[in-house]
N, C-alpha and C. Protein backbone atom coordinates (compact mmCIF):
# COMPACT_ATOMS: atom_id res chain seq x y z
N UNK A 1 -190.65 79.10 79.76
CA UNK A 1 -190.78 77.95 80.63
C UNK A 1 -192.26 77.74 80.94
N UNK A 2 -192.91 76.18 80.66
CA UNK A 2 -193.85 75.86 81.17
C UNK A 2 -194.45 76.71 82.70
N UNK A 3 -195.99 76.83 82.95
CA UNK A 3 -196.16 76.43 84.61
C UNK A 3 -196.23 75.39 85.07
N UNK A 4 -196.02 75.34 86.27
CA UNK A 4 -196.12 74.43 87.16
C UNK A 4 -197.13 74.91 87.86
N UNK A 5 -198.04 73.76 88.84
CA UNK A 5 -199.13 74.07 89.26
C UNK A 5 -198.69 73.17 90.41
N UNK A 6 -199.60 73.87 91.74
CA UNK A 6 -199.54 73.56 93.01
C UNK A 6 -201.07 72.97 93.86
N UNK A 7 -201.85 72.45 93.86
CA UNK A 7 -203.04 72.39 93.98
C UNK A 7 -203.33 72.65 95.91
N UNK A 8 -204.21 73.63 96.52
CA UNK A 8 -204.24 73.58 97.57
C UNK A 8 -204.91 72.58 98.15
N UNK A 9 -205.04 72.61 99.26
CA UNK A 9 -205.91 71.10 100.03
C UNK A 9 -207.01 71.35 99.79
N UNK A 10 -207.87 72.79 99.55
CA UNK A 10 -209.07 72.55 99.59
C UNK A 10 -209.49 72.42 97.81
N UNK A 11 -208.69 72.10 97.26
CA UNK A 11 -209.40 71.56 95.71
C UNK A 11 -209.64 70.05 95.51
N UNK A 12 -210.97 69.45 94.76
CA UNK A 12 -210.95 68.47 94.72
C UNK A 12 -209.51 67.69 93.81
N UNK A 13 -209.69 66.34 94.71
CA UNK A 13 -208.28 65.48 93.70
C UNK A 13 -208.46 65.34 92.18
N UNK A 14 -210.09 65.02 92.19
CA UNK A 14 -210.28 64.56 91.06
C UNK A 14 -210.01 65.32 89.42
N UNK A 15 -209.69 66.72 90.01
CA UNK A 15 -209.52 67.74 89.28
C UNK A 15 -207.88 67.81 88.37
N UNK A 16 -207.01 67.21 89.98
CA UNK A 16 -205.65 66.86 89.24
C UNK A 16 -205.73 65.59 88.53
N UNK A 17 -206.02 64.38 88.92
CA UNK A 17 -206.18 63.38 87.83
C UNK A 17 -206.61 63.40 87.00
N UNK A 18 -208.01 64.10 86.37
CA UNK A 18 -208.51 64.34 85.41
C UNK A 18 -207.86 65.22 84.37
N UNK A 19 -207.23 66.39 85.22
CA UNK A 19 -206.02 66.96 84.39
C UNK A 19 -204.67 66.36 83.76
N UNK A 20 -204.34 64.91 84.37
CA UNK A 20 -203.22 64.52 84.27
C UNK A 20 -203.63 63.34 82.77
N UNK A 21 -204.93 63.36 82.90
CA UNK A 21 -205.75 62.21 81.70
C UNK A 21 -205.77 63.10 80.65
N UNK A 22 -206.18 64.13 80.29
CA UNK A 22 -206.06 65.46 79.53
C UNK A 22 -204.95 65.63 79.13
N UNK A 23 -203.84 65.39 79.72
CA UNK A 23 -202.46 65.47 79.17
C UNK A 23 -201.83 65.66 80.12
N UNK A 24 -201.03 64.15 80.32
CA UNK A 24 -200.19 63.80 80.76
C UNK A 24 -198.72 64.69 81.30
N UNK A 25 -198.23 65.57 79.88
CA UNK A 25 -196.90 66.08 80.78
C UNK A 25 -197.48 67.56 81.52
N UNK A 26 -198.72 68.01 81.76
CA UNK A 26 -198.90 69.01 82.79
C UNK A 26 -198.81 68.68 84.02
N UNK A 27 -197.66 69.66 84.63
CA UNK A 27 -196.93 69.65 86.30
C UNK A 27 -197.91 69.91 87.06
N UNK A 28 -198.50 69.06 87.38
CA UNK A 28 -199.89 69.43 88.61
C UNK A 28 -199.74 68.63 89.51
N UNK A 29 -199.45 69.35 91.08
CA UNK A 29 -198.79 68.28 91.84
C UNK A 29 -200.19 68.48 93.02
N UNK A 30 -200.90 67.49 93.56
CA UNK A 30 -202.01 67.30 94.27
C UNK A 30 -201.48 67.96 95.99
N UNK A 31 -202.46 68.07 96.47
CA UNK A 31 -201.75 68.63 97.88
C UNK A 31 -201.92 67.70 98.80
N UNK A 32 -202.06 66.24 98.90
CA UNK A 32 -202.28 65.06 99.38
C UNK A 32 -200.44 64.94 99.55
N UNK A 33 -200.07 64.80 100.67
CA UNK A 33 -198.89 64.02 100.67
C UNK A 33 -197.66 65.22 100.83
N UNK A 34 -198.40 66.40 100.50
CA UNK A 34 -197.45 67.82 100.39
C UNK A 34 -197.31 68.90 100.82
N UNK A 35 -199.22 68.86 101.55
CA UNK A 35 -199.36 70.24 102.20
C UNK A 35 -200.03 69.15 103.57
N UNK A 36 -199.23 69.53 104.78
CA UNK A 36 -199.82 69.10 105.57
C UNK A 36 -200.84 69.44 106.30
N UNK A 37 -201.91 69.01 106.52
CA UNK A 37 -203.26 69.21 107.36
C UNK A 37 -203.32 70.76 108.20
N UNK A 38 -203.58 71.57 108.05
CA UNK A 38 -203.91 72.73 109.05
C UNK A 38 -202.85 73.46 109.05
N UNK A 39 -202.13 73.05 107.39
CA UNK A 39 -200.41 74.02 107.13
C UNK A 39 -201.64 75.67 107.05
N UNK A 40 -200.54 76.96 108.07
CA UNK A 40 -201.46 78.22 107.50
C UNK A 40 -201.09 78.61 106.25
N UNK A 41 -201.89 79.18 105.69
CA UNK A 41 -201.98 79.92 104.45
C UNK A 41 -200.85 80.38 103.64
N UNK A 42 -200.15 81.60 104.39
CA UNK A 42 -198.29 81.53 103.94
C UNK A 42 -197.63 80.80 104.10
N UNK A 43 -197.84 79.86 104.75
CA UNK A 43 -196.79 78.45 104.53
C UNK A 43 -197.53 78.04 103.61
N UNK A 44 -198.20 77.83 102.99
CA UNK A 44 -198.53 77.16 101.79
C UNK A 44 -198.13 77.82 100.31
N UNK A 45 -198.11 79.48 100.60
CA UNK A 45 -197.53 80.25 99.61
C UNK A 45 -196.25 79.50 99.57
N UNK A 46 -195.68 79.95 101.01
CA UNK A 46 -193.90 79.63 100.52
C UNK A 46 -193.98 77.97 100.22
N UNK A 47 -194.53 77.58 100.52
CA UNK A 47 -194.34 75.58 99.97
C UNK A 47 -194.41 76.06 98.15
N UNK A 48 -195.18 76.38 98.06
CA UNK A 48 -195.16 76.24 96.69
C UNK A 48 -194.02 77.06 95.70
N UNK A 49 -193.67 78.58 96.41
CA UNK A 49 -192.71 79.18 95.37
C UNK A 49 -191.24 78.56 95.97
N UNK A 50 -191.62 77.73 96.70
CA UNK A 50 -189.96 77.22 96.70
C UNK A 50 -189.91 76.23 95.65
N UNK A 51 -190.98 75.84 95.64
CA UNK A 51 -190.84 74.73 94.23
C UNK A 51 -191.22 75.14 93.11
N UNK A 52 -191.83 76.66 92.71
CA UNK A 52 -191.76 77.02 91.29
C UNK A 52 -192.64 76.72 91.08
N UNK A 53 -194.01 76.97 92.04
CA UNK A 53 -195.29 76.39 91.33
C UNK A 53 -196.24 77.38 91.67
N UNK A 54 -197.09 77.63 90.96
CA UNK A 54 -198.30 78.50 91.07
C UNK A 54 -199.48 77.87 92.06
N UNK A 55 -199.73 78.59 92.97
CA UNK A 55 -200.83 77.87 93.92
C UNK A 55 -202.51 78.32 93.49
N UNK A 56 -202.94 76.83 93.13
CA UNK A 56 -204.37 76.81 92.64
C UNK A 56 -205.43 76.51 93.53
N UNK A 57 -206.02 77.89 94.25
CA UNK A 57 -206.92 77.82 95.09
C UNK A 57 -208.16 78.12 94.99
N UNK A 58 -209.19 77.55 95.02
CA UNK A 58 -210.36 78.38 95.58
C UNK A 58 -211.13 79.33 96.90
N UNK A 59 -209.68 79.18 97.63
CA UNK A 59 -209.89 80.06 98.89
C UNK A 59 -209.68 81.61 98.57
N UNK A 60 -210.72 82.27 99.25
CA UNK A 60 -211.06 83.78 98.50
C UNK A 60 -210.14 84.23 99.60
N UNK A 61 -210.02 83.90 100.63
CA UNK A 61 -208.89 84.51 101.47
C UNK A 61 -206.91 84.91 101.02
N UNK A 62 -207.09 83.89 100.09
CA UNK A 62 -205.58 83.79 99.65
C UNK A 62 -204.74 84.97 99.41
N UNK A 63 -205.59 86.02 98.48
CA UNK A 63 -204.91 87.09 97.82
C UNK A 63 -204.52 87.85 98.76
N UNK A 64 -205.12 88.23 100.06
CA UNK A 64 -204.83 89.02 100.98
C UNK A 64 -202.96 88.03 101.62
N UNK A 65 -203.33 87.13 101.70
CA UNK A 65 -201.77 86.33 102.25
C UNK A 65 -201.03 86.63 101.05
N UNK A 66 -201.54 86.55 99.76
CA UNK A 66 -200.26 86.70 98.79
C UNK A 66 -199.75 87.82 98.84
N UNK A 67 -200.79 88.99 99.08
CA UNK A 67 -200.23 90.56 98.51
C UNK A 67 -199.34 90.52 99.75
N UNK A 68 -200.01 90.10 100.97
CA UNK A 68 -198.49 90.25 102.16
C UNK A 68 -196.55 89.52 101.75
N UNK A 69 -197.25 88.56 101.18
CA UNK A 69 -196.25 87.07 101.12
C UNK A 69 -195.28 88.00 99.66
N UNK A 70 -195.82 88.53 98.69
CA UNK A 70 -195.25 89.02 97.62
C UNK A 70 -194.81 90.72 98.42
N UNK A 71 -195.15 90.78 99.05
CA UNK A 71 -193.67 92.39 99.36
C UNK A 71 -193.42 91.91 100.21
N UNK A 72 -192.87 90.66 100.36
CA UNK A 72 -191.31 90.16 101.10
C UNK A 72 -190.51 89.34 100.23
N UNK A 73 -191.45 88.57 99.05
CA UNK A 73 -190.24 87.81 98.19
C UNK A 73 -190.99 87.52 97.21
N UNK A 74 -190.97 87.46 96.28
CA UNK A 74 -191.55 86.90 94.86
C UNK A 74 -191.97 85.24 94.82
N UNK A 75 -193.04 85.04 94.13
CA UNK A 75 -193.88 84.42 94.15
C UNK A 75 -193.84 83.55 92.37
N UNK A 76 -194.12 82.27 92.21
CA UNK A 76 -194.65 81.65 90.72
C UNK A 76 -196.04 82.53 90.62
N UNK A 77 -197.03 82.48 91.54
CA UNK A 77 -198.24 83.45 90.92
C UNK A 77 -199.61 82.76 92.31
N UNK A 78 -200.38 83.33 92.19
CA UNK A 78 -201.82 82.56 92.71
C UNK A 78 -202.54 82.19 91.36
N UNK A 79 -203.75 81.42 92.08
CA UNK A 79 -204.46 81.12 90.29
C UNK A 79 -205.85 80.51 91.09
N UNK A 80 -206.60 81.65 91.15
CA UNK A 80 -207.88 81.59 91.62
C UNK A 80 -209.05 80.74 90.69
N UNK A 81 -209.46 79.65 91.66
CA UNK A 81 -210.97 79.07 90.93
C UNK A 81 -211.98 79.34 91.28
N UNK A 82 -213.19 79.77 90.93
CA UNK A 82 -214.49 79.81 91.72
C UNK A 82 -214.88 78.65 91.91
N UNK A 83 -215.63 78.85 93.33
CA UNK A 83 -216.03 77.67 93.75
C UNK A 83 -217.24 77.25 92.83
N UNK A 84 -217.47 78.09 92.37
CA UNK A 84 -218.95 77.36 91.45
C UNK A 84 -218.59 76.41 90.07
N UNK A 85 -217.39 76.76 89.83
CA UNK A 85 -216.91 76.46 88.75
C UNK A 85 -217.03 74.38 88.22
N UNK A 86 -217.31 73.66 88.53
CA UNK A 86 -217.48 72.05 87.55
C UNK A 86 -215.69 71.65 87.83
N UNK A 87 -215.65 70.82 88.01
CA UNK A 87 -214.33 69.66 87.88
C UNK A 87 -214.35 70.01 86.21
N UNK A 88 -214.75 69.84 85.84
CA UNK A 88 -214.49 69.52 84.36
C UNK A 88 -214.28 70.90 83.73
N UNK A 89 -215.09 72.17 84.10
CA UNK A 89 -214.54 73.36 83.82
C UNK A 89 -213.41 73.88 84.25
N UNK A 90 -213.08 72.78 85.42
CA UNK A 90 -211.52 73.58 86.14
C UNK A 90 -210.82 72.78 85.37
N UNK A 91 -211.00 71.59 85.10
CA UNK A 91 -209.78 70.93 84.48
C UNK A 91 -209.76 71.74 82.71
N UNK A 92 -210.22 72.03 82.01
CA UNK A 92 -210.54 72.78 80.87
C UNK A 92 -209.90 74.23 80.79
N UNK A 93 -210.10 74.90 82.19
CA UNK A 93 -209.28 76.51 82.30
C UNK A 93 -207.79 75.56 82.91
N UNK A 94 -207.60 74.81 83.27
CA UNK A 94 -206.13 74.95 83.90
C UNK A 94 -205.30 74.40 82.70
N UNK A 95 -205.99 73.06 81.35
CA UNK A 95 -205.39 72.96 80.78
C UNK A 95 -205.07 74.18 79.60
N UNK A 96 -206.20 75.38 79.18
CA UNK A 96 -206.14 76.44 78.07
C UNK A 96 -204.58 77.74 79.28
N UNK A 97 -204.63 77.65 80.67
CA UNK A 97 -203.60 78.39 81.53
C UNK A 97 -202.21 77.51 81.10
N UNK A 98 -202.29 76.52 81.06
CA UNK A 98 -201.20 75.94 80.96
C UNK A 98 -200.45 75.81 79.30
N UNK A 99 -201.61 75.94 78.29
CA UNK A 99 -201.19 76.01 77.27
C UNK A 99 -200.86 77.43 76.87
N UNK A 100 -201.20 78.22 77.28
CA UNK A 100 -201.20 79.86 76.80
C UNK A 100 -200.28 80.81 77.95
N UNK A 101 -200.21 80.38 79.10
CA UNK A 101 -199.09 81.18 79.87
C UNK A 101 -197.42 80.68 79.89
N UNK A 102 -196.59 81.43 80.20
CA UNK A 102 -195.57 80.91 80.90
C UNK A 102 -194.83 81.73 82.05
N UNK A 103 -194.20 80.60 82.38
CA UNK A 103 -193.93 80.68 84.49
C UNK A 103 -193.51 82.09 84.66
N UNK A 104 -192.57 82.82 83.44
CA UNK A 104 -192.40 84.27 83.91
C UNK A 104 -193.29 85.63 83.88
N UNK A 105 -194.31 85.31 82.99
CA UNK A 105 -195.53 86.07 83.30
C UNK A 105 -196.73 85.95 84.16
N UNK A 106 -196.62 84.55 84.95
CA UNK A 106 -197.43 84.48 86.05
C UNK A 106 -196.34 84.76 87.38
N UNK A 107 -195.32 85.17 87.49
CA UNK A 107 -194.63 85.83 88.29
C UNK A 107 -195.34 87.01 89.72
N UNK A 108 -195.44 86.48 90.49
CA UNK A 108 -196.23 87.70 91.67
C UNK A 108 -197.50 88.05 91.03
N UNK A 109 -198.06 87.54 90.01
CA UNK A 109 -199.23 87.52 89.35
C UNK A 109 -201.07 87.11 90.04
N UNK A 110 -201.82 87.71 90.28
CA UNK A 110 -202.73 87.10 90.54
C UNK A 110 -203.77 86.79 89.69
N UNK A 111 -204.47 85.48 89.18
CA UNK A 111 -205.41 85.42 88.08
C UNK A 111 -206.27 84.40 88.48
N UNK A 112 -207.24 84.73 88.06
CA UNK A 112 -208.89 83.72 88.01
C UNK A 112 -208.56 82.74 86.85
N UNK A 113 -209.16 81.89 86.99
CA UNK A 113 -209.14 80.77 86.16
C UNK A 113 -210.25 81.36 85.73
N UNK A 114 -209.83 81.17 84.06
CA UNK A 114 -210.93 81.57 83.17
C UNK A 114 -211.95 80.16 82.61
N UNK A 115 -213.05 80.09 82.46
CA UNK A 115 -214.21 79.81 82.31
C UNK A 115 -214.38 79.45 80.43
């Protein structure tokens, strides 16, 4: 099975549209409209593995909420960006993640977006 991708509030938009121009059927759902304003951190885990999506953050804080959030229930995965990283390099690692993984090996998984 494909991933699905979850984008947190603090990633730019332009990163999911540009991904969605790149190819169209990748599940990249923007956090505009989905994660509400000042949602905390594990609520944003569980928003996303209820819907089967891997949460794509650049918040370095995350992994510490996941490793809590994953020994109580399983997780689609985290999927770390550096902040230094280009719109155009993130859209480039999320489309080579999306072509080369699938949803059961990013399972409780934590990974950097590769470069």
């Amino acid at each position: 099975m494909k991933v699905r991708f979850q984008a947190d509030a603090n990633l730019d938009p332009d990163i999911g549209l540009g991904l969605q121009r790149r190819d169209p059927s990748i599940d990249y759902r923007l956090a505009l409209g989905v994660i509400p304003d000042r949602m905390l951190d594990p609520e944003v885990l569980g928003l996303a593995a209820e819907d089967g999506r891997i949460l794509v953050t650049n918040d370095l804080r995350m992994p510490k909420h996941f490793a809590d959030f994953t020994a109580v229930r399983d997780s689609p995965g985290l999927l770390l960006v550096s902040p230094r990283m280009s719109i155009g390099e993130t859209i480039e690692g999320l489309f080579l993640c999306w072509l080369s993984w699938t949803a059961e090996e990013m399972r409780n998984q934590i990974r950097w977006l590769p470069r």
